[in-house]
C-alpha atoms as a PDB file:
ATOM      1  CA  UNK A   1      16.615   3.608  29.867  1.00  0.00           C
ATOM      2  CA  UNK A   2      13.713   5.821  29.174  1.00  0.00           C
ATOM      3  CA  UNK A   3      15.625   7.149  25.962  1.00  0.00           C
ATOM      4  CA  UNK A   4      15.302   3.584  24.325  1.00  0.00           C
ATOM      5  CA  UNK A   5      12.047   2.628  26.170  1.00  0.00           C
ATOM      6  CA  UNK A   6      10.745   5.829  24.083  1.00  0.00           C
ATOM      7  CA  UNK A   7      12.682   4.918  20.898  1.00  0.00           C
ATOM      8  CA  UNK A   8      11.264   1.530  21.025  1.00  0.00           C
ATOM      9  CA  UNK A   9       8.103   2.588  21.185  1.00  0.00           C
ATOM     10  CA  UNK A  10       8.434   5.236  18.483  1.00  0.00           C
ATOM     11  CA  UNK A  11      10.072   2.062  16.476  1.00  0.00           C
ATOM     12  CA  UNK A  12       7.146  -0.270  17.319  1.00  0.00           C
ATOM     13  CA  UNK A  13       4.627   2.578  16.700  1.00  0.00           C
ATOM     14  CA  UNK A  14       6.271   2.889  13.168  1.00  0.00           C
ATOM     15  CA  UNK A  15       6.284  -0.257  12.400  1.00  0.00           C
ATOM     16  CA  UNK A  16       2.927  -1.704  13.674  1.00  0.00           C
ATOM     17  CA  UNK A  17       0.235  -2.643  11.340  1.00  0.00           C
ATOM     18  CA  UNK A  18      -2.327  -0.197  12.216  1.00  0.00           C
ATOM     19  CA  UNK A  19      -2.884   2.794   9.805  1.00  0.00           C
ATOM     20  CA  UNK A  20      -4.136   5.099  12.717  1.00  0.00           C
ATOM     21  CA  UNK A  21      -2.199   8.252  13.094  1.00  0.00           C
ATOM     22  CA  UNK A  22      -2.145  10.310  15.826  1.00  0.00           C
ATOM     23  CA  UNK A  23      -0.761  13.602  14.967  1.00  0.00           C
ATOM     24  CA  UNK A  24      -1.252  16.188  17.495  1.00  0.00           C
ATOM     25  CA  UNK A  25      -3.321  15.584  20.694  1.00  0.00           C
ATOM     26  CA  UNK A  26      -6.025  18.822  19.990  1.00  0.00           C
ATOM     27  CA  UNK A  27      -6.670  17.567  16.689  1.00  0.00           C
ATOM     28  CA  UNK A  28      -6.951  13.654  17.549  1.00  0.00           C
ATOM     29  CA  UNK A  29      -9.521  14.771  20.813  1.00  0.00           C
ATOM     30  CA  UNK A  30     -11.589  16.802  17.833  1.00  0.00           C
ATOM     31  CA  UNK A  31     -11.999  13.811  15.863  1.00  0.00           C
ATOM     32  CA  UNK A  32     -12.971  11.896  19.058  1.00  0.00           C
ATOM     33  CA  UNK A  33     -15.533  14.176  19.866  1.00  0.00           C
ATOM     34  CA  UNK A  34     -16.822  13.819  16.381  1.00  0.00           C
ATOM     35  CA  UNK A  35     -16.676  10.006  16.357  1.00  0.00           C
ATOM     36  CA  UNK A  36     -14.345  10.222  13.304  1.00  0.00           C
ATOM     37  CA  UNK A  37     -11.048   8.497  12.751  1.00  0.00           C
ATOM     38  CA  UNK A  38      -8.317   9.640  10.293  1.00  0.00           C
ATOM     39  CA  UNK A  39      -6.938   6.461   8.006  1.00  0.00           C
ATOM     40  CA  UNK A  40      -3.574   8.063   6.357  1.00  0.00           C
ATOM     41  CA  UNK A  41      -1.601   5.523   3.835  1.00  0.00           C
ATOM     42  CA  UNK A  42       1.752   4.106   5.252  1.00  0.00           C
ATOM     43  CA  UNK A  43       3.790   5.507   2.375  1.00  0.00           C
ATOM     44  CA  UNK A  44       2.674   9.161   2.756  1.00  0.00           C
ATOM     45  CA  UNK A  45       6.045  11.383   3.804  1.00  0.00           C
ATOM     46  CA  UNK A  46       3.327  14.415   5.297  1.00  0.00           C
ATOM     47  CA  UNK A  47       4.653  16.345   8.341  1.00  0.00           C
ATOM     48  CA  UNK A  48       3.012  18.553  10.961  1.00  0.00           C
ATOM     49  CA  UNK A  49       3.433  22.259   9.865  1.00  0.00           C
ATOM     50  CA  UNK A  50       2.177  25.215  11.712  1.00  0.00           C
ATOM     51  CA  UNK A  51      -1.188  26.200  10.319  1.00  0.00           C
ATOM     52  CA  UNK A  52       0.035  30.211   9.239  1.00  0.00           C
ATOM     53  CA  UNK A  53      -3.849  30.869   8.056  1.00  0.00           C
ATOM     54  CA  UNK A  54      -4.778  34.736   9.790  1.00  0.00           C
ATOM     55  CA  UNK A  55      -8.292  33.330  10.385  1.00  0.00           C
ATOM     56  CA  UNK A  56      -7.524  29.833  12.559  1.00  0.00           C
ATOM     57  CA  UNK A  57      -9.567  27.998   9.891  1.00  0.00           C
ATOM     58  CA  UNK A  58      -7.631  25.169   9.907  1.00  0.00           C
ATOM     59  CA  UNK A  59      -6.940  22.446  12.577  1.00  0.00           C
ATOM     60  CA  UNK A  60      -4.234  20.233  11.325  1.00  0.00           C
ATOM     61  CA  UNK A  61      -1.465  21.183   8.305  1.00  0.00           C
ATOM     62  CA  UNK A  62       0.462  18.551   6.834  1.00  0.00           C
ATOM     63  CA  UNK A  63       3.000  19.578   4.273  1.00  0.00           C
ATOM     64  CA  UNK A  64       4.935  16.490   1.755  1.00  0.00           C
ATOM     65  CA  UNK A  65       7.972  17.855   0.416  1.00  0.00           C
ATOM     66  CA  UNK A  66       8.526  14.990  -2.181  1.00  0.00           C
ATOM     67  CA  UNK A  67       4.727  15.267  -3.121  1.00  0.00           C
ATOM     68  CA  UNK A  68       4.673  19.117  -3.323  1.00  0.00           C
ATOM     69  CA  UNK A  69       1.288  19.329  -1.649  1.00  0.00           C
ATOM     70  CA  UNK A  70      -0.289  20.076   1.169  1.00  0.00           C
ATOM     71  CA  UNK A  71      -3.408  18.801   3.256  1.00  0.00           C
ATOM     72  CA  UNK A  72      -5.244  20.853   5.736  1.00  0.00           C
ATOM     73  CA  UNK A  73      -8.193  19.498   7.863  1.00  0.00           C
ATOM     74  CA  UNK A  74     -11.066  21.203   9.626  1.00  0.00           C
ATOM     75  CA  UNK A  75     -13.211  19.289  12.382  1.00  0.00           C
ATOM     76  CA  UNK A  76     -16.299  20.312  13.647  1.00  0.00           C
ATOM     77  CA  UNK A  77     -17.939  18.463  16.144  1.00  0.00           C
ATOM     78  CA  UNK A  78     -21.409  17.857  17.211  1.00  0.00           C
ATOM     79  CA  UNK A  79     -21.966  21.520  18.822  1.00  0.00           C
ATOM     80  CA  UNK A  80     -20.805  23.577  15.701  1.00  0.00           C
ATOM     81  CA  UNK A  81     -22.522  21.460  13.035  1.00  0.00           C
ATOM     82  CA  UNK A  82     -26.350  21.836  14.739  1.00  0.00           C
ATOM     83  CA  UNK A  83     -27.144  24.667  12.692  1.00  0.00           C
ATOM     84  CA  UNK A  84     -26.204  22.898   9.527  1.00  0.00           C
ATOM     85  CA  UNK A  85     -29.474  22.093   7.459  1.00  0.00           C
ATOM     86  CA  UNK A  86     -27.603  21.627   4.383  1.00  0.00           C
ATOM     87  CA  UNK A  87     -24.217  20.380   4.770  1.00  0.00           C
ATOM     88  CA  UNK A  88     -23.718  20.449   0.655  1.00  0.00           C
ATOM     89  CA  UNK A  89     -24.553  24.325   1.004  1.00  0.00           C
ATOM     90  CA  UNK A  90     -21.910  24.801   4.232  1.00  0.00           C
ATOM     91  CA  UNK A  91     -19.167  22.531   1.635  1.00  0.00           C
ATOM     92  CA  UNK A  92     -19.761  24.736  -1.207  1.00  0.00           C
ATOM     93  CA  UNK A  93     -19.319  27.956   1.039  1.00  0.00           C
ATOM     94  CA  UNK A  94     -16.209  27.156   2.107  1.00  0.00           C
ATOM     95  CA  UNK A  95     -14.469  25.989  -1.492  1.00  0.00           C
ATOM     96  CA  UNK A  96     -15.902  28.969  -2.749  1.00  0.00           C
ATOM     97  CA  UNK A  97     -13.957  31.009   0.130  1.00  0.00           C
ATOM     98  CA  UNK A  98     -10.711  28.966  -0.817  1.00  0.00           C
ATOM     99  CA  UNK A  99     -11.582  29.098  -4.535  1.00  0.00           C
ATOM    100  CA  UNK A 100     -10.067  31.885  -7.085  1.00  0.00           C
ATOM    101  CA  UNK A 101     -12.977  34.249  -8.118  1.00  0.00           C
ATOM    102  CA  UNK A 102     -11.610  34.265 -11.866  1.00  0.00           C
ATOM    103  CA  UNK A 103     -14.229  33.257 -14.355  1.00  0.00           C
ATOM    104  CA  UNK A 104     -11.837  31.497 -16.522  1.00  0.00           C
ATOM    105  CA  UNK A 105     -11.698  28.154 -13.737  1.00  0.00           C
ATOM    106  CA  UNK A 106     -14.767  26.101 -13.157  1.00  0.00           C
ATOM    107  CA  UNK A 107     -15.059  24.264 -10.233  1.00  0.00           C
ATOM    108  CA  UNK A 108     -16.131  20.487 -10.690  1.00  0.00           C
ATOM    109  CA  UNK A 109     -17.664  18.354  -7.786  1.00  0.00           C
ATOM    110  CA  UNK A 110     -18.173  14.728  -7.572  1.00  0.00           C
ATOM    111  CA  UNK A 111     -20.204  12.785  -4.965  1.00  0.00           C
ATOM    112  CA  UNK A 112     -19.087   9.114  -3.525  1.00  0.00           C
ATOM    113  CA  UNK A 113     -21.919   6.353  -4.040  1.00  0.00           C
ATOM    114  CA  UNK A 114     -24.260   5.405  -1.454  1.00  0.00           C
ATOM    115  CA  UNK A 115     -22.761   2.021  -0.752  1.00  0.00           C
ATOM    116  CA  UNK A 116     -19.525   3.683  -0.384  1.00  0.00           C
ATOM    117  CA  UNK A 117     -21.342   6.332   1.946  1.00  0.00           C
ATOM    118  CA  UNK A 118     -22.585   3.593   4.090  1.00  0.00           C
ATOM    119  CA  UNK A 119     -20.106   0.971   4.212  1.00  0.00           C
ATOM    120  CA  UNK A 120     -16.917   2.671   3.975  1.00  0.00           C
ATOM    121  CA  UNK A 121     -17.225   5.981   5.620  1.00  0.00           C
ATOM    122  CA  UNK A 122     -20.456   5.504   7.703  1.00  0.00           C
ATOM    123  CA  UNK A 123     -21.873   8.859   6.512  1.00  0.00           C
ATOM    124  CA  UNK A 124     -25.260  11.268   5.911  1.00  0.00           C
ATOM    125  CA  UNK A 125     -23.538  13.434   3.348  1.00  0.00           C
ATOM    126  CA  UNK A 126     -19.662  13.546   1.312  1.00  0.00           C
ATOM    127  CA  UNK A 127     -19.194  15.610  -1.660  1.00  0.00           C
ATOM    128  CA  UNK A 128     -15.864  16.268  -3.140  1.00  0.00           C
ATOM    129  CA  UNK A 129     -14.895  19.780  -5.037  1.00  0.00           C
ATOM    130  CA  UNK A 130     -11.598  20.391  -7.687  1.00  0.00           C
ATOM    131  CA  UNK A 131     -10.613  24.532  -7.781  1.00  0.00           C
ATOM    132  CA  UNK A 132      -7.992  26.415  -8.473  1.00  0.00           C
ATOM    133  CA  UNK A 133      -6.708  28.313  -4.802  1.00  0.00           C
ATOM    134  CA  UNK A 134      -6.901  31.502  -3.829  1.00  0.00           C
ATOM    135  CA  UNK A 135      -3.018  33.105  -4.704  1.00  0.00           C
ATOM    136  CA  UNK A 136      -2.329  33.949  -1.683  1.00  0.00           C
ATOM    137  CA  UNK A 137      -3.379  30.903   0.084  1.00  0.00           C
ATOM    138  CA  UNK A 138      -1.104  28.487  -1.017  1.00  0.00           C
ATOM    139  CA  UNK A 139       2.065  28.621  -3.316  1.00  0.00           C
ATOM    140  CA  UNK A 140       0.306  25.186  -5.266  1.00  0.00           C
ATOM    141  CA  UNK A 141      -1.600  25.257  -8.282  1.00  0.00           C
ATOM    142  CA  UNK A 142      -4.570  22.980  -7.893  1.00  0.00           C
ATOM    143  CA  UNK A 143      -6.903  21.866  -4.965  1.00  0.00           C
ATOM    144  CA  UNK A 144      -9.349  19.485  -4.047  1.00  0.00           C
ATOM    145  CA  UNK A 145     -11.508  19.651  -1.257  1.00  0.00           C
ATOM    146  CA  UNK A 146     -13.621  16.656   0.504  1.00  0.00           C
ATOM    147  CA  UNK A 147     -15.687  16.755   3.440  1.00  0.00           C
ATOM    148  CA  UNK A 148     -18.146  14.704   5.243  1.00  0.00           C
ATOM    149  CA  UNK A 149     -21.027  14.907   7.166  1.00  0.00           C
ATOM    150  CA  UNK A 150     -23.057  13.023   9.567  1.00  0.00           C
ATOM    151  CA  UNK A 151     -25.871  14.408  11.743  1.00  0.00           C
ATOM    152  CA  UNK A 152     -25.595  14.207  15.154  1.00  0.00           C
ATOM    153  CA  UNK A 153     -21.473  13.862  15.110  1.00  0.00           C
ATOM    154  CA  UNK A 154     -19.939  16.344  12.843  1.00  0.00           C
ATOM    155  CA  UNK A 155     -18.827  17.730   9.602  1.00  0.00           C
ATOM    156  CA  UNK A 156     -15.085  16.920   8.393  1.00  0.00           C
ATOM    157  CA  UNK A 157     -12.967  18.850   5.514  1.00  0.00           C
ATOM    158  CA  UNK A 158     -10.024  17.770   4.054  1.00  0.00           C
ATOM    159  CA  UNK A 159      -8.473  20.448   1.638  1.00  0.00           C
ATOM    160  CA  UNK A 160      -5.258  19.005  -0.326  1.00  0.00           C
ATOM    161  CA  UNK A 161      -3.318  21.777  -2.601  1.00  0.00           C
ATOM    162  CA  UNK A 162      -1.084  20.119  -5.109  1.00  0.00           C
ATOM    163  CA  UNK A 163       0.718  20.952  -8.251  1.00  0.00           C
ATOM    164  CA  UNK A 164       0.533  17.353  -9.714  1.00  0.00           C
ATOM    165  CA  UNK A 165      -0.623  13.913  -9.162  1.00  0.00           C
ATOM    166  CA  UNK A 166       0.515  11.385  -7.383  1.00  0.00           C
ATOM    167  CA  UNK A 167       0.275   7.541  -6.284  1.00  0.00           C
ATOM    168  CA  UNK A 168      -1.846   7.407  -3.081  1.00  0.00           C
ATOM    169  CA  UNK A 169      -3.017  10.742  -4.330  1.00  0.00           C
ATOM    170  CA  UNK A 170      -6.556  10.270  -3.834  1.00  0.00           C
ATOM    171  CA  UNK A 171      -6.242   7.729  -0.651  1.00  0.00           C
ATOM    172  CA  UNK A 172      -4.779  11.122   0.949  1.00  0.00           C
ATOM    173  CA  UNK A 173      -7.897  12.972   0.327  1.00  0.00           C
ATOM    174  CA  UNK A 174     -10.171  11.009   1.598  1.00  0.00           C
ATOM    175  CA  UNK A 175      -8.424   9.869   4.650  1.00  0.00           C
ATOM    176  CA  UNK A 176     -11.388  10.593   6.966  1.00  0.00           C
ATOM    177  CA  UNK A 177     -14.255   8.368   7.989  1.00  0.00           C
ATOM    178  CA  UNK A 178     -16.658   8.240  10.894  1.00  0.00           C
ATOM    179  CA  UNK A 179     -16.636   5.373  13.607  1.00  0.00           C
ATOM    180  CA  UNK A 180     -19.192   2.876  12.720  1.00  0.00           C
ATOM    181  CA  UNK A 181     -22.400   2.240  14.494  1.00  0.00           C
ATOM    182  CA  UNK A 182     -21.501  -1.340  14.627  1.00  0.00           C
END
């Protein structure tokens, strides 16, 4: 009985029209506690991977076989993101510690609109970065990097490594948003 009360559920979870993914319970209470939400597309085929990164930088590692790429998430809440003035100069920091140092790659950056900042993710501050990664961090050839920031909540980065395009490719990077006010 349990068995197919907990199959059900998984079915009806599946299934359900809601987008909202709840992937591991210390991730999903960090983006509570930063009053964010995480929005991932139906058709993505990501599983949870062990994060294998020597410095814990990571909170949540998603790998998609089919896709070839992988997305990695970092949450900070409320407490770690008070001593954030400048949360452009904290986003650039942390590409450039993911980025290759060699001076043939630029890195290119693009900022969302400020409806879209408003309406859509209910945020102070997104930027988004494209790089080539650090060898050893990832066996993929490109990266993009998005974060998000709102005072008095948090800071979110989404890091997806990829060796080529695909559909949903950009829904996938910016799956995070913060709760509304509303």
């Amino acid at each position: 009985m349990v068995r197919f009360f907990c199959t059900w559920l998984g079915i009806t979870l599946f299934f359900s029209g809601s987008a909202q993914i709840i992937y591991t319970r210390e991730f999903t209470n960090k983006l509570l506690a930063a009053g964010a939400g995480l929005n991932m597309p139906k058709e993505s085929f990501y599983h949870v991977i062990p994060c294998e990164d020597s410095k814990n930088i990571f909170d949540l590692c998603l790998v998609s076989e089919p896709d070839s790429s992988e997305l990695k998430f970092v949450v900070l809440d409320e407490k770690a993101v008070t001593k954030i003035i400048f949360p452009e100069i904290h986003f650039m920091t942390k590409v450039a510690s993911l980025a290759t140092n060699d001076d043939r790659y630029w890195i290119r950056t693009r900022t969302p609109s400020p409806q879209s900042l408003q309406e859509t993710i209910h945020a102070d501050w997104a930027g988004e970065m494209s790089f080539i990664p650090k060898s050893g961090l990832t066996d993929k050839k490109y990266a993009k990097a998005y974060s998000i920031y709102r005072q008095d909540y948090g800071m979110l980065f989404v890091i997806l490594f990829y060796n080529f395009e695909y559909p949903g490719f950009n829904e996938h990077l910016r799956s995070v948003y913060f709760q509304s006010n509303n």
